[in-house]
N, C-alpha and C. Protein backbone atom coordinates (compact mmCIF):
# COMPACT_ATOMS: atom_id res chain seq x y z
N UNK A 1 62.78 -62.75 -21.03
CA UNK A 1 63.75 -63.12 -20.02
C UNK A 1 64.87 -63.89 -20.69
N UNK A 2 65.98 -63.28 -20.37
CA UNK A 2 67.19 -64.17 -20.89
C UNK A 2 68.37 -64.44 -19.84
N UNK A 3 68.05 -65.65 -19.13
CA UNK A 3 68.79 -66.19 -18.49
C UNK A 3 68.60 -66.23 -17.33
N UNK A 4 68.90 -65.15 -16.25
CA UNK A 4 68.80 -64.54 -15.24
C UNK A 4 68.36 -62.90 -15.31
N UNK A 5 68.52 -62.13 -16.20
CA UNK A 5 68.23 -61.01 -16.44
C UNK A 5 66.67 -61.25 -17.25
N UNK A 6 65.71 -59.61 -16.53
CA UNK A 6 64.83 -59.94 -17.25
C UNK A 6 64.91 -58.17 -17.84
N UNK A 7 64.37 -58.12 -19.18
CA UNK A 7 64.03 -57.01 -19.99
C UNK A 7 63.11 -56.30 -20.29
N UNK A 8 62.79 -55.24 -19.51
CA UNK A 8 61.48 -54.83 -19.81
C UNK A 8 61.97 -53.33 -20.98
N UNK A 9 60.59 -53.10 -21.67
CA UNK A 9 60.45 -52.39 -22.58
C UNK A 9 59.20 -51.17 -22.64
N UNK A 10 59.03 -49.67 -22.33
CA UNK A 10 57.94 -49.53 -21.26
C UNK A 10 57.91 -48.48 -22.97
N UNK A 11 56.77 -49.20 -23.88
CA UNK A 11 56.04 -48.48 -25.22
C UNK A 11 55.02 -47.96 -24.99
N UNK A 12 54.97 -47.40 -23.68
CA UNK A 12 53.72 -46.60 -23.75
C UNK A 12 52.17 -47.16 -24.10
N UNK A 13 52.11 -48.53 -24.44
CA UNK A 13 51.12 -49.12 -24.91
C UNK A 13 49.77 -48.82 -24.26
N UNK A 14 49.81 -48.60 -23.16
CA UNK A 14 48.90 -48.38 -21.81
C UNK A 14 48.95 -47.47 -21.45
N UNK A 15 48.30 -46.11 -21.54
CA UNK A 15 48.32 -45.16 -20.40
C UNK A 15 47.82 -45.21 -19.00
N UNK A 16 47.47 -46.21 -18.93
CA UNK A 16 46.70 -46.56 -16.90
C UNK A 16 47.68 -47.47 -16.60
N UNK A 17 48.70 -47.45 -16.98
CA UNK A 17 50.07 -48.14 -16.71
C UNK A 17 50.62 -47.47 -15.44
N UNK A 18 50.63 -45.94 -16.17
CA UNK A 18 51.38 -45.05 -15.16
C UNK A 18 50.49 -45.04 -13.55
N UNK A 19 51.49 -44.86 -12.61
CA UNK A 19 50.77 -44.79 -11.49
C UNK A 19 50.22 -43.19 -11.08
N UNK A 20 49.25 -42.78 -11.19
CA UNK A 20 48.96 -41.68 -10.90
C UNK A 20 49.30 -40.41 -10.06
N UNK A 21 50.03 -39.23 -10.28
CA UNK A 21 50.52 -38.77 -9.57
C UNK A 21 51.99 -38.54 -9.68
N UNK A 22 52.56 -39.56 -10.17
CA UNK A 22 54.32 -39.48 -10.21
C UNK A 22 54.75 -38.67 -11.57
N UNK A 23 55.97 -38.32 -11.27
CA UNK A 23 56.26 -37.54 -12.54
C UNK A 23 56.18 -38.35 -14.04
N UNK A 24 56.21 -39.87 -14.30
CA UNK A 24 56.11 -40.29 -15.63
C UNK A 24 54.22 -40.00 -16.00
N UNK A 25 53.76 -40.06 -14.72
CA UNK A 25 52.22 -39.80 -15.40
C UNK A 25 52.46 -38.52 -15.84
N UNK A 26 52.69 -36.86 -15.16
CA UNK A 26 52.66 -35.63 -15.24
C UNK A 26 53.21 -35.96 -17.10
N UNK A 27 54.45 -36.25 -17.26
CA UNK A 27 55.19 -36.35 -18.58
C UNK A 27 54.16 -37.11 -19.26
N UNK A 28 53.72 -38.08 -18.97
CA UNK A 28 52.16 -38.75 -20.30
C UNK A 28 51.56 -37.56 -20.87
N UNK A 29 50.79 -37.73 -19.27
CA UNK A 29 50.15 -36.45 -19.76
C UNK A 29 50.32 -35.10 -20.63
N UNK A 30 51.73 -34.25 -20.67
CA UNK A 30 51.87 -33.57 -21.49
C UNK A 30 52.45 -33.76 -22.72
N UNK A 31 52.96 -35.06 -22.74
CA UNK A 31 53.11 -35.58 -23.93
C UNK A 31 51.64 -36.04 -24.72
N UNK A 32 50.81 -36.34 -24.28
CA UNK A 32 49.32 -36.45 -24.71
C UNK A 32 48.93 -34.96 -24.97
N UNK A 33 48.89 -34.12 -23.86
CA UNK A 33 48.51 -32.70 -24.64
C UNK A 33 49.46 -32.49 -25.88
N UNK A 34 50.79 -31.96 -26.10
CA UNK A 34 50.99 -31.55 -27.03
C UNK A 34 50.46 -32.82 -27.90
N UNK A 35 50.15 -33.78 -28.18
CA UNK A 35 50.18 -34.31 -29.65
C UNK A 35 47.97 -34.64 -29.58
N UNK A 36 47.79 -34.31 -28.59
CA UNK A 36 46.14 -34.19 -29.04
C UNK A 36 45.40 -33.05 -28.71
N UNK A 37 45.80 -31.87 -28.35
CA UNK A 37 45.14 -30.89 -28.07
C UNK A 37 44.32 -30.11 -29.45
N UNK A 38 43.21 -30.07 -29.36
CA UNK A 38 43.05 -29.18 -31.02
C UNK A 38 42.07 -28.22 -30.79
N UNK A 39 42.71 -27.09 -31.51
CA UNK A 39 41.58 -26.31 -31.79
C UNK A 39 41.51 -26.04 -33.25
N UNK A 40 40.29 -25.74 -33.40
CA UNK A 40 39.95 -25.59 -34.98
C UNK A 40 40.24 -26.96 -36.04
N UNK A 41 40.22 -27.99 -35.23
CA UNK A 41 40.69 -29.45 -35.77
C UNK A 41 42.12 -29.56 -36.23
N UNK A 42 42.69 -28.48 -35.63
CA UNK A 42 44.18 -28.73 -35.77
C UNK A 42 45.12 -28.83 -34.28
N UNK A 43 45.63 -29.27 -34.37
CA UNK A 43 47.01 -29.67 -32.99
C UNK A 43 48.05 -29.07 -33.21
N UNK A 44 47.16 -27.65 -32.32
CA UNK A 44 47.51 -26.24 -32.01
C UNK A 44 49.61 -26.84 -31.28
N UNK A 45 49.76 -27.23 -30.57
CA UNK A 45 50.92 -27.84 -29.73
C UNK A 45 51.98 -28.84 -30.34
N UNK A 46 51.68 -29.65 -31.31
CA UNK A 46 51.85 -30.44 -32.25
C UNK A 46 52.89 -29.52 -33.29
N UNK A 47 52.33 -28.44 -33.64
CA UNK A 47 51.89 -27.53 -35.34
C UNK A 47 53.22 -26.90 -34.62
N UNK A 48 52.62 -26.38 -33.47
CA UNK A 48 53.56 -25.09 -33.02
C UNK A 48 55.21 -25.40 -32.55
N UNK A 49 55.33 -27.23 -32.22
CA UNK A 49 56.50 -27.49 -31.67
C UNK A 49 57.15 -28.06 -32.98
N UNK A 50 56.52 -28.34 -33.70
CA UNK A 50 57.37 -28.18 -35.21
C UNK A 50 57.82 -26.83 -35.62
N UNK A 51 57.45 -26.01 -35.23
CA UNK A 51 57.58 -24.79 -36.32
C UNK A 51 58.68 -24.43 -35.43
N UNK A 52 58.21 -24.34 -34.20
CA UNK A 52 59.78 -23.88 -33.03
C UNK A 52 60.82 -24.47 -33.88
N UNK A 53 60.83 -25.86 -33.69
CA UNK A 53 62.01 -26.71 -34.13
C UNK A 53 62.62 -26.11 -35.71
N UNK A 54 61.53 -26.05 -36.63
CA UNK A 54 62.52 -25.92 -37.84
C UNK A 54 62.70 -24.55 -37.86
N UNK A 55 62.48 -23.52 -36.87
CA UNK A 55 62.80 -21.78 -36.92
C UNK A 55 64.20 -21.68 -36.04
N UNK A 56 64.77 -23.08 -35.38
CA UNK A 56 65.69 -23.25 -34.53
C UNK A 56 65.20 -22.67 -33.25
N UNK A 57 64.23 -22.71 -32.49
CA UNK A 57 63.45 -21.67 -31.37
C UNK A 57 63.59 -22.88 -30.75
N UNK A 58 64.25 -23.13 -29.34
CA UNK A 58 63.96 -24.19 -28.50
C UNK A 58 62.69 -24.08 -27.65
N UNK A 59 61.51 -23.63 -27.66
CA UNK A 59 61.09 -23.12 -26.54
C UNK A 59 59.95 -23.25 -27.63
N UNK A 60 58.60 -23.86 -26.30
CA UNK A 60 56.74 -24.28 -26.64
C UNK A 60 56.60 -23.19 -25.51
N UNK A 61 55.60 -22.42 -26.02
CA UNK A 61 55.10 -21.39 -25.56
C UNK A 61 53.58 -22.56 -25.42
N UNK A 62 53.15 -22.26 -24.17
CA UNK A 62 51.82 -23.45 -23.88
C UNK A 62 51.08 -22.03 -23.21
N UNK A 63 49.68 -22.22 -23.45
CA UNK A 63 48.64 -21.49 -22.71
C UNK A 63 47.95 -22.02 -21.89
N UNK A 64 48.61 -21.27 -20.17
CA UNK A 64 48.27 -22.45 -19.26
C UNK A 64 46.45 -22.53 -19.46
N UNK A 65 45.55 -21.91 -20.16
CA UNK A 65 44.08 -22.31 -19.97
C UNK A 65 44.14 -23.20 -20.82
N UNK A 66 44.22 -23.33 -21.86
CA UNK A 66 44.73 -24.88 -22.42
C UNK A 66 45.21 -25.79 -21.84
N UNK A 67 46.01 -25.94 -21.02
CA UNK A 67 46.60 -26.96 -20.02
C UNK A 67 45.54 -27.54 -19.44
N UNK A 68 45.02 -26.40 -18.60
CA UNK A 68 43.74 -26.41 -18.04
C UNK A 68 42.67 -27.18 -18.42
N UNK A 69 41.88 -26.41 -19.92
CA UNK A 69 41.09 -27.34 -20.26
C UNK A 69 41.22 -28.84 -21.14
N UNK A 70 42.58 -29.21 -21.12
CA UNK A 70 42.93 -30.65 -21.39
C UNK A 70 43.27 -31.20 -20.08
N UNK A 71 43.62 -30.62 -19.16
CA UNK A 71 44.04 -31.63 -17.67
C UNK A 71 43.75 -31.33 -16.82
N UNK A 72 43.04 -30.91 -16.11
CA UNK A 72 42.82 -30.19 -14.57
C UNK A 72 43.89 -30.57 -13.57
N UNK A 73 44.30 -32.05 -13.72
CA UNK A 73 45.47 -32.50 -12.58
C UNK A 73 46.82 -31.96 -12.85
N UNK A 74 46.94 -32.25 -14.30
CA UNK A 74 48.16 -31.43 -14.68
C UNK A 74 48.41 -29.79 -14.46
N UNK A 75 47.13 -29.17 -14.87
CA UNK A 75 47.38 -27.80 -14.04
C UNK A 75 47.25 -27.35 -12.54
N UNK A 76 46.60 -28.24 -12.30
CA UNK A 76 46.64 -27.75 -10.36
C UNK A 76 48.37 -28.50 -10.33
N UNK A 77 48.73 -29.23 -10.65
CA UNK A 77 50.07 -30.01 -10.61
C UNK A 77 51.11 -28.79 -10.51
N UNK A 78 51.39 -28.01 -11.76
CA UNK A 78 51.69 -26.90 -12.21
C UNK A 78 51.73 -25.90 -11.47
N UNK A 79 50.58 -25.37 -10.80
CA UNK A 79 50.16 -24.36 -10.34
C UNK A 79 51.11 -24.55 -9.01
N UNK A 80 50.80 -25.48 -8.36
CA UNK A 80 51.21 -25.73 -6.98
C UNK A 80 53.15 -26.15 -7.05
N UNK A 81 53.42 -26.58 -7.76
CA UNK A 81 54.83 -27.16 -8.40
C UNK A 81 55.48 -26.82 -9.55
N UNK A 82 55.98 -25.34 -9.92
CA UNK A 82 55.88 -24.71 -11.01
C UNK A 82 57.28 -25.35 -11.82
N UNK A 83 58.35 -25.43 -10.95
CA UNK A 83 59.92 -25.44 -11.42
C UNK A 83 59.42 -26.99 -11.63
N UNK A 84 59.29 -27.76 -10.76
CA UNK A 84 59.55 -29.23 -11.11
C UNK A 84 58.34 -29.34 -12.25
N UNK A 85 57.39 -29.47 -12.36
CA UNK A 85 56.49 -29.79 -13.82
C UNK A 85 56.61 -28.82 -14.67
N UNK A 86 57.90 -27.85 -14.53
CA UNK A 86 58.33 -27.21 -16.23
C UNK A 86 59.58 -28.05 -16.46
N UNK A 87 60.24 -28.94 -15.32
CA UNK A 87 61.46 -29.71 -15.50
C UNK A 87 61.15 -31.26 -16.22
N UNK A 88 59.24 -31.27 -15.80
CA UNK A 88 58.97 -32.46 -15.99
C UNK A 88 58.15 -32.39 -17.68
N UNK A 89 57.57 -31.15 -17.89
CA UNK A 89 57.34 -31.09 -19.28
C UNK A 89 58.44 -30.89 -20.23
N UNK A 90 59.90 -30.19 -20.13
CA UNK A 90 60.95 -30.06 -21.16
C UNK A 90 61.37 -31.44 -20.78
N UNK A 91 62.18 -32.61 -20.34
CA UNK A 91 61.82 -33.65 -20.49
C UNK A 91 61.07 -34.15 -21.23
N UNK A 92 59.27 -34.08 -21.12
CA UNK A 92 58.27 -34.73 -21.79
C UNK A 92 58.77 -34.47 -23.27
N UNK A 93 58.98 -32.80 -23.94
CA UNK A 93 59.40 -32.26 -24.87
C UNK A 93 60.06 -33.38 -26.14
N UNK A 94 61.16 -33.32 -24.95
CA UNK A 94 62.96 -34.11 -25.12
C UNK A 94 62.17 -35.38 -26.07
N UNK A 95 61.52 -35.92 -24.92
CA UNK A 95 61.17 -37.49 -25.26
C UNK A 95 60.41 -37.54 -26.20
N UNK A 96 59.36 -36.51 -26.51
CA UNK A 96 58.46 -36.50 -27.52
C UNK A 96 58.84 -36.49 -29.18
N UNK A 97 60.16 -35.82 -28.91
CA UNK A 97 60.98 -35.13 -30.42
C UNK A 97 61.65 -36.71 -30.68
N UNK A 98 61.89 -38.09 -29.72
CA UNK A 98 62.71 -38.68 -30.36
C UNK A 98 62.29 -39.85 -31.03
């Protein structure tokens, strides 16, 4: 706090921070899938949004059963709300790359 203004700083430190349900949880959440999803002990989402990036490819090709078996909320989320939680994962994307 400095003065009259106070400063908050939101580092992600906490994921039960987010209130469940709102779009910054949906964005955790797929910001948590791409950087922990693995198969074969590799981070299949991770691997693949690098390689987009340095091939100049803007675009994560995700397999919604993967979605699936990392989130169940995030894919019924999806399923039921297709445009807004693909508005809310390229966002997640955005934020993840910076």
């Amino acid at each position: 706090m400095h003065g009259t203004n106070v400063y908050f700083s939101d580092q992600n430190l906490n994921s039960n921070s987010f209130a469940e349900g709102t779009n910054t949880h949906f964005e955790h959440l797929f910001k948590s899938f791409i950087h922990n999803f693995n198969r074969d002990n590799t981070r299949v989402y991770q691997k693949r949004l690098e390689t987009q990036i340095r091939a100049k490819k803007y675009v994560l090709p995700v397999e919604v059963a993967d979605l699936r078996s990392f989130d169940e909320q995030l894919y019924e989320r999806l399923s039921a709300y297709p445009l807004d939680v693909m508005r809310i994962m390229e966002h997640a994307v955005q934020s993840y790359l910076k």
